[in-house]
N, C-alpha and C. Protein backbone atom coordinates (compact mmCIF):
# COMPACT_ATOMS: atom_id res chain seq x y z
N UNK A 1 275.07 137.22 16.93
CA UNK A 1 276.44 137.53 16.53
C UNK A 1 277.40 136.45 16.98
N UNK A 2 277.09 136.20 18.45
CA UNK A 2 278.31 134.70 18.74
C UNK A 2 277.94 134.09 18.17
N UNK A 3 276.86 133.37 17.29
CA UNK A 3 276.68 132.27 16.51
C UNK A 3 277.56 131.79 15.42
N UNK A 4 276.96 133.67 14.95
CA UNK A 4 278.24 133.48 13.68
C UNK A 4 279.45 133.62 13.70
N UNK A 5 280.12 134.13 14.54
CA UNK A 5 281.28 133.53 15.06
C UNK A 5 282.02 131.97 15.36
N UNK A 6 280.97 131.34 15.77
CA UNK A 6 281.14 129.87 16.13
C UNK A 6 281.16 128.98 15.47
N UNK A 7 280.43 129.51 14.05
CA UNK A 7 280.65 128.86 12.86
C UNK A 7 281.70 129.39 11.80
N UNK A 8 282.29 130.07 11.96
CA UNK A 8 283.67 130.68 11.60
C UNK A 8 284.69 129.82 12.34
N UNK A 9 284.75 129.67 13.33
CA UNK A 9 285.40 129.42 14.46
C UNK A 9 285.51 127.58 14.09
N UNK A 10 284.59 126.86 13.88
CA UNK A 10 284.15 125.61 13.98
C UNK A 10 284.72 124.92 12.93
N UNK A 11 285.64 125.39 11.76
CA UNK A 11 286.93 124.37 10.89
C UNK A 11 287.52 123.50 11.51
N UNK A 12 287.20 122.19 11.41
CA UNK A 12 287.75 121.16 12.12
C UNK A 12 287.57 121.24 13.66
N UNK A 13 286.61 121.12 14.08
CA UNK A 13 286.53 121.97 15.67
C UNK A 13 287.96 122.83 16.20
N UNK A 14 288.95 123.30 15.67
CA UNK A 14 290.12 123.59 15.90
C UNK A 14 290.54 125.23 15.25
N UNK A 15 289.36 126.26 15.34
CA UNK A 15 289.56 127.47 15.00
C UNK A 15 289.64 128.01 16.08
N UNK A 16 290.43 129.30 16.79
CA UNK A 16 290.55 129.99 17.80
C UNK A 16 289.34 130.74 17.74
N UNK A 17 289.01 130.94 18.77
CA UNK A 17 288.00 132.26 18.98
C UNK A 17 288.49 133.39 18.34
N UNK A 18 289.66 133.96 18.12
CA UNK A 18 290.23 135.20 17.71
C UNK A 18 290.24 135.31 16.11
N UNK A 19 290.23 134.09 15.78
CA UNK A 19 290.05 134.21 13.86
C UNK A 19 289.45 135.82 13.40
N UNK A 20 290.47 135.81 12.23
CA UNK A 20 289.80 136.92 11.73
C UNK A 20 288.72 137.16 11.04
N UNK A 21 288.23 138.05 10.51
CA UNK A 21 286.93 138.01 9.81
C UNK A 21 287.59 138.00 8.28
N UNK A 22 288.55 138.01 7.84
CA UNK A 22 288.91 138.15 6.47
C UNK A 22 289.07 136.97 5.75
N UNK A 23 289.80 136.34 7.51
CA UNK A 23 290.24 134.43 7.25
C UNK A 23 288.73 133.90 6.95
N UNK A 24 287.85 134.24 7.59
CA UNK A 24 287.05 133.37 7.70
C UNK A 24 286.27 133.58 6.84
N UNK A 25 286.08 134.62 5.38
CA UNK A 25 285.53 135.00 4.92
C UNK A 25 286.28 133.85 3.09
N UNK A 26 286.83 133.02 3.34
CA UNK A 26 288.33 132.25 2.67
C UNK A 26 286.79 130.80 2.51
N UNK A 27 286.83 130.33 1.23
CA UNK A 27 286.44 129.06 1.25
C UNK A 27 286.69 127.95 2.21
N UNK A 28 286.06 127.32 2.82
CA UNK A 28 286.50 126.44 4.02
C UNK A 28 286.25 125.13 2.90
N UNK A 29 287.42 124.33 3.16
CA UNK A 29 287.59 123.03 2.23
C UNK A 29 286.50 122.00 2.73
N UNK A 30 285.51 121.63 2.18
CA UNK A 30 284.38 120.67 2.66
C UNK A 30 283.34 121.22 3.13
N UNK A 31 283.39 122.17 2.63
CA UNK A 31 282.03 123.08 4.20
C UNK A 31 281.10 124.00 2.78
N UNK A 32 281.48 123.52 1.61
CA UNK A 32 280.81 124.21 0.40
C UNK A 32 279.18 123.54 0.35
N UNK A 33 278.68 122.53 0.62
CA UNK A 33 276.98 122.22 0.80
C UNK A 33 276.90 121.69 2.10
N UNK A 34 276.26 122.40 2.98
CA UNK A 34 275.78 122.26 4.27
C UNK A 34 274.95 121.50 4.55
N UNK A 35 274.58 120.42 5.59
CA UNK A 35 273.56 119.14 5.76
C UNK A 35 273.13 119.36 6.96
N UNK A 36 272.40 119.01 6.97
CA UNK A 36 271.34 119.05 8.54
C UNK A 36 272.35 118.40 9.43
N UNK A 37 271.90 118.28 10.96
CA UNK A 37 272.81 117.63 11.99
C UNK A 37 272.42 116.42 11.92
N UNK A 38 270.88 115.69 11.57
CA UNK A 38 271.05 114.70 11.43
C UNK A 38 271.34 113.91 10.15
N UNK A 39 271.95 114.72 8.82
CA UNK A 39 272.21 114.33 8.30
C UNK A 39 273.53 113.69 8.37
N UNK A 40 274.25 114.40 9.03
CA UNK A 40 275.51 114.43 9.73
C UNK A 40 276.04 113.43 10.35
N UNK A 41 275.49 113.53 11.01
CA UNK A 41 275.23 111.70 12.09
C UNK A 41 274.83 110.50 11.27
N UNK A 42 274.01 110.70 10.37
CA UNK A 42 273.61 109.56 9.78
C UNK A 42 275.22 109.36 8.80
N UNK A 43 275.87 110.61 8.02
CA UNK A 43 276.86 109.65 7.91
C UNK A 43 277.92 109.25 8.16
N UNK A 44 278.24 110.40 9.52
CA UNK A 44 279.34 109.01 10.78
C UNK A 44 278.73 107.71 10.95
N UNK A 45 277.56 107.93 10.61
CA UNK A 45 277.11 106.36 11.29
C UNK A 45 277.71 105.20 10.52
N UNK A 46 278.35 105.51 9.58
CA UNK A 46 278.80 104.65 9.01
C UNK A 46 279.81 104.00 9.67
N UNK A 47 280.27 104.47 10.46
CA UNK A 47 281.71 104.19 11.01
C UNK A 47 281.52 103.84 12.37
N UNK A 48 282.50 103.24 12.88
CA UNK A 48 282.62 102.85 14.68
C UNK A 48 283.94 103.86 14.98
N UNK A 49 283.62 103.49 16.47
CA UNK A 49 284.77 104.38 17.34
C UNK A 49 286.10 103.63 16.96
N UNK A 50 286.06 102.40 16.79
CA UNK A 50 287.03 100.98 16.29
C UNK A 50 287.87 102.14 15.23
N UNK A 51 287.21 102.07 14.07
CA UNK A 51 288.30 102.70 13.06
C UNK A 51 288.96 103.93 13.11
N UNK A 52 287.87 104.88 14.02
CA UNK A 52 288.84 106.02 14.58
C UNK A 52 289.89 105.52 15.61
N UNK A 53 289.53 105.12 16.12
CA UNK A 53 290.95 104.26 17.09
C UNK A 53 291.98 103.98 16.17
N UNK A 54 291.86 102.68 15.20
CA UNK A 54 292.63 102.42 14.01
C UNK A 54 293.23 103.51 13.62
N UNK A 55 292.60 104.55 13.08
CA UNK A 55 293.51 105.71 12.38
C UNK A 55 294.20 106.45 12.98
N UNK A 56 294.10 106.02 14.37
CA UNK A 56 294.85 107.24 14.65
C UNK A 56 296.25 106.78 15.38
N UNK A 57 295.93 105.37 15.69
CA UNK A 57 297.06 104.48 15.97
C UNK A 57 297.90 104.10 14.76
N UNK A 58 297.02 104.11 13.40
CA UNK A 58 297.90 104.68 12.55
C UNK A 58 299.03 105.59 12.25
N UNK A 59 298.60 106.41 12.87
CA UNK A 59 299.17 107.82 12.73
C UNK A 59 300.42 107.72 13.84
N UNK A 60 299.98 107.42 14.93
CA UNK A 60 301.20 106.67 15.95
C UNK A 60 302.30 106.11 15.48
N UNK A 61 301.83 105.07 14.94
CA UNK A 61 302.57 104.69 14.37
C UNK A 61 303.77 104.99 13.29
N UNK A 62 303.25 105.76 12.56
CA UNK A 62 303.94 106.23 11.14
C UNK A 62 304.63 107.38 12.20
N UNK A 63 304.19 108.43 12.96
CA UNK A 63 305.29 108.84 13.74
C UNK A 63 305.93 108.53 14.27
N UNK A 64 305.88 107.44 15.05
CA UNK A 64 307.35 106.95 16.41
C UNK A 64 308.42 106.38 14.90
N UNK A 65 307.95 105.57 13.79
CA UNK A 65 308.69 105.69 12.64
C UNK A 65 309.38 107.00 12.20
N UNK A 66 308.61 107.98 11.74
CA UNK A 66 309.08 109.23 11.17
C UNK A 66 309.39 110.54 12.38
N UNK A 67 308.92 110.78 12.93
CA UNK A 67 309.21 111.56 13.50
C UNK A 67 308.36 113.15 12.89
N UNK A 68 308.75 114.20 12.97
CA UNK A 68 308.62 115.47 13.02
C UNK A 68 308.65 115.06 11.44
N UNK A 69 309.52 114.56 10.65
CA UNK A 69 309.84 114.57 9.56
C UNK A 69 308.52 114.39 8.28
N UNK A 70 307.39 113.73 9.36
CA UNK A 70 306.37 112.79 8.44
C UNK A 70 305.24 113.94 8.48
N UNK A 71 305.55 115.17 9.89
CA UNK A 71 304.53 116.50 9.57
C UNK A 71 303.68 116.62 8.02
N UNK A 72 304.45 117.04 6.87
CA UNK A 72 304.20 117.41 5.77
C UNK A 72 302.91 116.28 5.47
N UNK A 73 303.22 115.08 5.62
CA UNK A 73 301.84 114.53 5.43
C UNK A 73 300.40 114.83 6.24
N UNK A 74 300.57 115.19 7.40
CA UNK A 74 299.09 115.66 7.94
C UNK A 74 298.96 117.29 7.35
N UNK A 75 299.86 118.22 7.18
CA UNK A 75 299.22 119.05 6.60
C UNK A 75 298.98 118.89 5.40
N UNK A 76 298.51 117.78 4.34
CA UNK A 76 297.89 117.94 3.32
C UNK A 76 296.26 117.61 3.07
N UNK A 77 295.68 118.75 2.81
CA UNK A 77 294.66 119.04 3.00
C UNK A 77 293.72 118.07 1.85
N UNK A 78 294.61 116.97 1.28
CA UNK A 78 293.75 116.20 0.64
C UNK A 78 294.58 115.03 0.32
N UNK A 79 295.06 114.57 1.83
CA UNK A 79 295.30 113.48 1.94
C UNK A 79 293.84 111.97 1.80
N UNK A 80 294.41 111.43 1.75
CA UNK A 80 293.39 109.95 1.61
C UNK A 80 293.74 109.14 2.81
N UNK A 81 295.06 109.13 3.00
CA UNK A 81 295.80 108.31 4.02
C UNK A 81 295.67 108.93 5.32
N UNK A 82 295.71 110.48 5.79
CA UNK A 82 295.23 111.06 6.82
C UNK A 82 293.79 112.02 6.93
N UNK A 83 293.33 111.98 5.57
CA UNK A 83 291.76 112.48 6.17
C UNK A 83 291.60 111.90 4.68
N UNK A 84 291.07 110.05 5.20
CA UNK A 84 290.05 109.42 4.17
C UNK A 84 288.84 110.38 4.06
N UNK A 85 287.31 110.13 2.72
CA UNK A 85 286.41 110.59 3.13
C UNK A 85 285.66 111.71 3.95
N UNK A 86 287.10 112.69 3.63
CA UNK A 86 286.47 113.81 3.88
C UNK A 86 285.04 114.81 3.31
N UNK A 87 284.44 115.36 4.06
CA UNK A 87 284.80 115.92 5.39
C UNK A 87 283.68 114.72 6.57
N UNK A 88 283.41 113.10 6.18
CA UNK A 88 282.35 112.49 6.89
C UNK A 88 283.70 111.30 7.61
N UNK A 89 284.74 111.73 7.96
CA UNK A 89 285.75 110.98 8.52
C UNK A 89 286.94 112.00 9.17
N UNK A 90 287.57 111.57 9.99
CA UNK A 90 288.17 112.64 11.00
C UNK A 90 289.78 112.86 10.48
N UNK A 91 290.48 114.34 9.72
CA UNK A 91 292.02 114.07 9.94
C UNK A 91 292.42 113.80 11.02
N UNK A 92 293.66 113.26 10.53
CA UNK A 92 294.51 113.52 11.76
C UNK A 92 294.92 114.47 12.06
N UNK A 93 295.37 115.12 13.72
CA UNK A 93 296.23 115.92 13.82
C UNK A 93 296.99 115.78 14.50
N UNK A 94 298.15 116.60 14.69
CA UNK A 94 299.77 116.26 16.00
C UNK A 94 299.65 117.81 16.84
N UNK A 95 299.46 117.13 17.59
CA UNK A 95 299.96 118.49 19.02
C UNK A 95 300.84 118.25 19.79
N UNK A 96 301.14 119.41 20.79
CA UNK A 96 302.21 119.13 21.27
C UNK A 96 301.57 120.29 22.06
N UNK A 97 301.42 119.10 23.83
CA UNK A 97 300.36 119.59 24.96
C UNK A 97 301.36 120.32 25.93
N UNK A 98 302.54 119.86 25.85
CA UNK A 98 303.26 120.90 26.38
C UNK A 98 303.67 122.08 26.05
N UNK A 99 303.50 122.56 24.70
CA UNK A 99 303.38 123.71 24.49
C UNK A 99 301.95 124.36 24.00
N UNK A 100 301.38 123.76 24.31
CA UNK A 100 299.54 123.75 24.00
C UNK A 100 299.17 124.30 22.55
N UNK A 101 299.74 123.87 21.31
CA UNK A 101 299.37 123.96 20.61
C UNK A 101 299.55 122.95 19.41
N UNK A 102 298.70 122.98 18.08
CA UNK A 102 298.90 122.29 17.26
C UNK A 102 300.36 122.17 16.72
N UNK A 103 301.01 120.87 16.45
CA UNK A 103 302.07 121.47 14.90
C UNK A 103 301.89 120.44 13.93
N UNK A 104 300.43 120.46 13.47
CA UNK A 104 299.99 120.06 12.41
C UNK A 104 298.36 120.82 12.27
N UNK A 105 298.29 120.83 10.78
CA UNK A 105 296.67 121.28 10.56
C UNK A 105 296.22 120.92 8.59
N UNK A 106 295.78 120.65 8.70
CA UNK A 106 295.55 120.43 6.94
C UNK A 106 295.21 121.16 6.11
N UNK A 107 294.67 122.44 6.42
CA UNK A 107 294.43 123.93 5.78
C UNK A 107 295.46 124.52 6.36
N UNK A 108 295.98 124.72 4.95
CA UNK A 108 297.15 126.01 4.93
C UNK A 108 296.57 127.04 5.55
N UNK A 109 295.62 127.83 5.44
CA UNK A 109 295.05 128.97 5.98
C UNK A 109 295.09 129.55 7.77
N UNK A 110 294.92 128.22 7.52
CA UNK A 110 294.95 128.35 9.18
C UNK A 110 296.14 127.85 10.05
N UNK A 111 297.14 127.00 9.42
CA UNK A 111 298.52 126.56 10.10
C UNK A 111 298.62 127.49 10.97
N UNK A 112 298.95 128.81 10.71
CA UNK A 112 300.17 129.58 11.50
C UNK A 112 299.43 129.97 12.73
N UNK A 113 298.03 130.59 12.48
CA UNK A 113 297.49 130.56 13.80
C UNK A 113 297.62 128.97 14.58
N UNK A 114 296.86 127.95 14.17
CA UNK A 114 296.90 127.11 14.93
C UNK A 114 298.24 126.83 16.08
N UNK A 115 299.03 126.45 15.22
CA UNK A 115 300.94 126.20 15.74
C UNK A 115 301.30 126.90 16.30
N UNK A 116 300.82 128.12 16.88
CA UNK A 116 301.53 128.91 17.96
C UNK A 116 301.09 128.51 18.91
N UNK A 117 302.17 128.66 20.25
CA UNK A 117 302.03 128.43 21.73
C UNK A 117 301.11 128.87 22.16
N UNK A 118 300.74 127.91 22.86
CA UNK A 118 299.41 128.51 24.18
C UNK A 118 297.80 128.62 22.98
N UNK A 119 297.92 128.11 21.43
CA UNK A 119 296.54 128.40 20.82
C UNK A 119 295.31 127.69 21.83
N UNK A 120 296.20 126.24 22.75
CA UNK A 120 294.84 125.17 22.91
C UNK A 120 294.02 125.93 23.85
N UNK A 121 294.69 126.85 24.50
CA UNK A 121 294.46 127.55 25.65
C UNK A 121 293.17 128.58 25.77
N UNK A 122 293.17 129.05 24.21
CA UNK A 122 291.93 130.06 23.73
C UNK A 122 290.91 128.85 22.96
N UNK A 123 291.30 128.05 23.19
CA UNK A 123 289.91 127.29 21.54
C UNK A 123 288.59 127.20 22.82
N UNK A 124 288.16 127.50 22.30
CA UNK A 124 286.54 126.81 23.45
C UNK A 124 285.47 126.40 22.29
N UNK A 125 284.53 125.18 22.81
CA UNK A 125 283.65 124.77 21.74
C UNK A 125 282.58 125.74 22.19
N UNK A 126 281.33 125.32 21.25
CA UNK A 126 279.69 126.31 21.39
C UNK A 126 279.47 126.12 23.01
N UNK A 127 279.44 125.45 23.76
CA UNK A 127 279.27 125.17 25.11
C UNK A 127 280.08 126.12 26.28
N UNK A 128 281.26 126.82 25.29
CA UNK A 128 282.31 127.53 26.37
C UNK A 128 283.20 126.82 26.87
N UNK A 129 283.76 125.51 26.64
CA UNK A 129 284.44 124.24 26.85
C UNK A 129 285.63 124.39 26.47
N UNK A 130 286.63 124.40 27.18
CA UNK A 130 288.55 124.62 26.84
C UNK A 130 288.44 122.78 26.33
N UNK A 131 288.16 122.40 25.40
CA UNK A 131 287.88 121.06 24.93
C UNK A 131 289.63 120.29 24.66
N UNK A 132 290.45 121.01 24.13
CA UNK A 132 291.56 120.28 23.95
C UNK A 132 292.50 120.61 25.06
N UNK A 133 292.22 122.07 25.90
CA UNK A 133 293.21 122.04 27.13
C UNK A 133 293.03 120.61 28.33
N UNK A 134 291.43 120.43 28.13
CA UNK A 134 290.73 119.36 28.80
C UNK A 134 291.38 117.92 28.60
N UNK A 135 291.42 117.88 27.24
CA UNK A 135 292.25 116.73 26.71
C UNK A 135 293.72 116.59 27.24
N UNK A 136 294.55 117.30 26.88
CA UNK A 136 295.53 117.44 26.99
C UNK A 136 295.73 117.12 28.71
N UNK A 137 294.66 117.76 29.66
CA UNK A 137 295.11 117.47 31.07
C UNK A 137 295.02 116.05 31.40
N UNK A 138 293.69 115.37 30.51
CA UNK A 138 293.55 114.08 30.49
C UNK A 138 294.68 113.24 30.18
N UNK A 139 295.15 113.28 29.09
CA UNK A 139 296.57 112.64 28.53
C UNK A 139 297.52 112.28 29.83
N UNK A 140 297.49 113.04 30.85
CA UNK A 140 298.73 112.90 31.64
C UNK A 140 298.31 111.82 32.53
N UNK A 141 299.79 110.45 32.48
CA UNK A 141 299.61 109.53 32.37
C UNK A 141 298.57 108.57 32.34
N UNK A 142 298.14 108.38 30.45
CA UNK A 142 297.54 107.75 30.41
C UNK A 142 297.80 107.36 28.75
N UNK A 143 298.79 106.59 28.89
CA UNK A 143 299.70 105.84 27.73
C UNK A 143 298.68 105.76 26.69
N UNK A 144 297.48 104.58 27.11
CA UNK A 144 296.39 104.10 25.74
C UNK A 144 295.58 105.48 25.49
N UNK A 145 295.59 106.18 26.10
CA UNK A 145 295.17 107.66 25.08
C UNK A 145 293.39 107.89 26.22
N UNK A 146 292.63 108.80 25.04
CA UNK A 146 291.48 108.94 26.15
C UNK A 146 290.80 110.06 25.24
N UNK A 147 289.60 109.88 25.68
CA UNK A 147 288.17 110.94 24.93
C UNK A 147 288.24 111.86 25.80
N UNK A 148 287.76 112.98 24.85
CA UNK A 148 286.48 114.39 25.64
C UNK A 148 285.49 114.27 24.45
N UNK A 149 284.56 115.08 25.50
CA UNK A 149 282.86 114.97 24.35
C UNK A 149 283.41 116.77 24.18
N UNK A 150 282.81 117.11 22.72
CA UNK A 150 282.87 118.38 22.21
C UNK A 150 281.45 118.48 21.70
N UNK A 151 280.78 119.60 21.53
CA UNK A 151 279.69 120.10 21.09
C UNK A 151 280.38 121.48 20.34
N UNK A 152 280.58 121.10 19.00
CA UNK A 152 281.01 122.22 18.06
C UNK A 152 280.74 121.96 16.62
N UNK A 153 281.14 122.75 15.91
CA UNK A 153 280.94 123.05 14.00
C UNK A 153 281.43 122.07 13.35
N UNK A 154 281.53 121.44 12.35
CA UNK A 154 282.08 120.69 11.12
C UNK A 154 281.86 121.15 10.01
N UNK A 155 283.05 120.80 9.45
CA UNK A 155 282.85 121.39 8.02
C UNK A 155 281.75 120.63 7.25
N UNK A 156 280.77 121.36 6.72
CA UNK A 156 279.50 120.83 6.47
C UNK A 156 278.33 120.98 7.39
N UNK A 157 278.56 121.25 8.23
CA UNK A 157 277.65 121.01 9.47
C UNK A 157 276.42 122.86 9.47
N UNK A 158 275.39 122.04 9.41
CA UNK A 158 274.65 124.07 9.76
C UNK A 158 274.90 123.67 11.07
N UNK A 159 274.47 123.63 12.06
CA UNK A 159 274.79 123.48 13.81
C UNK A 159 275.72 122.77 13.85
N UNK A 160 275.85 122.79 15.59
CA UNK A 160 277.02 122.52 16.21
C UNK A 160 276.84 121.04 16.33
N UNK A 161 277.32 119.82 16.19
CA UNK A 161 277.24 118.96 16.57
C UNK A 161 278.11 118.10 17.22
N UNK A 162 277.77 116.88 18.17
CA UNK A 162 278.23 116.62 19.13
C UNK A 162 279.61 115.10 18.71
N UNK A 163 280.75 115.42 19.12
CA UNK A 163 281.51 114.68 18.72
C UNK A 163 282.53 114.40 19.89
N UNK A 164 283.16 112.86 19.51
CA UNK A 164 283.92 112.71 20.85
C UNK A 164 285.73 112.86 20.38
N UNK A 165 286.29 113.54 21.10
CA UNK A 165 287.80 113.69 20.42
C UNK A 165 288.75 112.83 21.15
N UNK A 166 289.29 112.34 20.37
CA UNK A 166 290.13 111.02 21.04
C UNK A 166 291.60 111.57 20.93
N UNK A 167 292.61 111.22 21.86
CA UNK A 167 293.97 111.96 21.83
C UNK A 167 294.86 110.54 22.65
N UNK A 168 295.74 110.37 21.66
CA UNK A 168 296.32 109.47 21.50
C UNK A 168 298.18 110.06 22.07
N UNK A 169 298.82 109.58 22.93
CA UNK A 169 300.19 109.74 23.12
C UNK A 169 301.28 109.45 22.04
N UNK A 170 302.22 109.90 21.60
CA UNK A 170 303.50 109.26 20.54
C UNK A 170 304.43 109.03 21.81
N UNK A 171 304.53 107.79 21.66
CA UNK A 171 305.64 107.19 22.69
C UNK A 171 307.02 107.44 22.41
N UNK A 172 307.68 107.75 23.46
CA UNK A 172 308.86 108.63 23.53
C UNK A 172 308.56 109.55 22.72
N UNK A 173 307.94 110.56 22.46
CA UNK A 173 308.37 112.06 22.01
C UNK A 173 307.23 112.82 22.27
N UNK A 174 307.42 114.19 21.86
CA UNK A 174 306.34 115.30 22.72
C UNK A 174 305.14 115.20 22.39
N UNK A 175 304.95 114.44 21.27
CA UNK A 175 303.15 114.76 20.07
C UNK A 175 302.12 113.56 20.83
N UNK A 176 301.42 114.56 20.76
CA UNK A 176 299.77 113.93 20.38
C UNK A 176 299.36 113.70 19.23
N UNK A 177 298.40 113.02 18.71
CA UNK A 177 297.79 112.53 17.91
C UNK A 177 296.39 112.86 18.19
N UNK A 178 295.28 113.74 17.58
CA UNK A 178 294.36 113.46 18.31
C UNK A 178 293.23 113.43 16.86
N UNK A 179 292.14 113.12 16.60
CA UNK A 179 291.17 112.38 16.05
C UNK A 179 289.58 113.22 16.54
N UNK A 180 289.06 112.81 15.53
CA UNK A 180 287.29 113.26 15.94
C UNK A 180 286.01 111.92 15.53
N UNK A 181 285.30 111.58 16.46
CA UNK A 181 284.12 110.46 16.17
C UNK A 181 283.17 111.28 16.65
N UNK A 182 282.43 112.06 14.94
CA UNK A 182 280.94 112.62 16.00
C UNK A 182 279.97 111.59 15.66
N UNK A 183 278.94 111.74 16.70
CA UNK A 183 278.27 110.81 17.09
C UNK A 183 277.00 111.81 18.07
N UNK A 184 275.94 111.47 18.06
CA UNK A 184 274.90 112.21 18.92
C UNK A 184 274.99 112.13 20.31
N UNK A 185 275.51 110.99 20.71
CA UNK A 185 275.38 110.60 22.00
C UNK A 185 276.93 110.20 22.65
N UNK A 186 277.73 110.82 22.73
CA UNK A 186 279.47 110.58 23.04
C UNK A 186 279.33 110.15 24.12
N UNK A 187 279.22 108.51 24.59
CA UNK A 187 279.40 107.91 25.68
C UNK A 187 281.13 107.72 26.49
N UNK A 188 281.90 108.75 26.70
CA UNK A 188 283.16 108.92 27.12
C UNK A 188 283.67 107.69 27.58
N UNK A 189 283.43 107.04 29.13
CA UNK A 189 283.43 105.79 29.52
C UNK A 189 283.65 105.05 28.56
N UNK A 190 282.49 104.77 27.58
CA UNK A 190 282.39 103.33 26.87
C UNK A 190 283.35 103.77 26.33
N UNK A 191 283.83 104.90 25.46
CA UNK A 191 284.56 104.81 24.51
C UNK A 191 286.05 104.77 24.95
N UNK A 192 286.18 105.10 26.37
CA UNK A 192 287.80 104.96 27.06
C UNK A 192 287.64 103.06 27.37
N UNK A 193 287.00 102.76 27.75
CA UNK A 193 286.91 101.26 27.79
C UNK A 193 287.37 100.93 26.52
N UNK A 194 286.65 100.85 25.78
CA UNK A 194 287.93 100.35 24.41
C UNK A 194 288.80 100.76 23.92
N UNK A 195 289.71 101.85 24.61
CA UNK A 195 291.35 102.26 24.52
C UNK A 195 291.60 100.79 25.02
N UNK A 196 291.08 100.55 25.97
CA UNK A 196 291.67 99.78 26.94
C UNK A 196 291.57 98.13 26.48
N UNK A 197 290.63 97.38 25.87
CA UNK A 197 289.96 96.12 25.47
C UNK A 197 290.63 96.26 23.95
N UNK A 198 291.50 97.57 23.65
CA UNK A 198 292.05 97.17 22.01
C UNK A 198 293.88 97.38 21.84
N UNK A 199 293.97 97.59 23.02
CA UNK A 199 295.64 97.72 23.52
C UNK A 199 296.32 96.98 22.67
């Protein structure tokens, strides 16, 4: 029974434990033909930690520009510019760690849960892992941004698989930016070393 929960739960690694069963019973955008885990991996493999970095300093970017105002673009659930190659490439999303929750998500379905206060507080991955409260404690001061390893769902995914979430600061203002690189083996270290070697 927790299984299937966890795969309810596992939309963008970013479903609360509390989801309903009605929500979750709702087409999940990308999650319509399911692939093995190592199919999965084989096609992140396409990609480096490099371009998730890129995108999401992207996204930095176009906010300290826009502001709150540029929201409407991450919630579109079929953006190109914030979730290229979906669902084998990571949206973006904006949080805001001082009030521990999302205020961005790219499925309408799920916005309103996400964006309420205190959501980061309930998310836990398959492992039992407060994965973005974790993040979020990480963030504090640490300007070039910083990984956690997650072991959770993807859209597409039959199991849980292992991905590293990168969370990026918006200079001067409250948001995060944070990103997903799954990968089998989430070497944290290496991958905070090149926050640092791509400054």
């Amino acid at each position: 029974m927790r299984l299937a929960s966890w795969l309810f739960w596992g939309l963008l690694t970013f479903i609360p434990a509390w989801a309903g069963a009605e929500e979750a019973k709702k087409p999940i955008m990308g999650d319509q033909e399911r692939v093995s885990t190592a199919e999965m991996y084989a096609h992140w493999a396409n990609h480096t930690p490099q371009e998730v970095i890129a995108h999401a300093r992207k996204a930095v970017a176009f906010l300290q520009k826009n502001g709150a105002a540029g929201f409407p673009e991450f919630n579109d659930p079929n953006s190109d510019k914030w979730w290229p190659g979906r669902p084998f490439f990571s949206p973006v999303m904006v949080m805001r760690c001082d009030e521990l929750r999302n205020v961005t998500h790219p499925i309408p379905e799920f916005y309103q849960q996400i964006t309420q206060k205190g959501i980061i507080k309930k998310f836990i991955d398959t492992r039992g892992e407060h994965t973005f409260f974790y993040l979020c404690a990480k963030l504090k001061g640490r300007p070039q941004g910083t990984w956690v390893k997650q072991l959770h769902f993807w859209p597409g995914t039959k199991e849980a698989v292992w991905m590293a979430v990168l969370g990026l600061p918006v200079p001067d203002s409250p948001y995060q930016v944070h990103v997903f690189y799954i990968t089998p083996n989430p070497d944290i270290e290496a991958l905070d070393q090149l926050l640092l070697k791509n400054n």
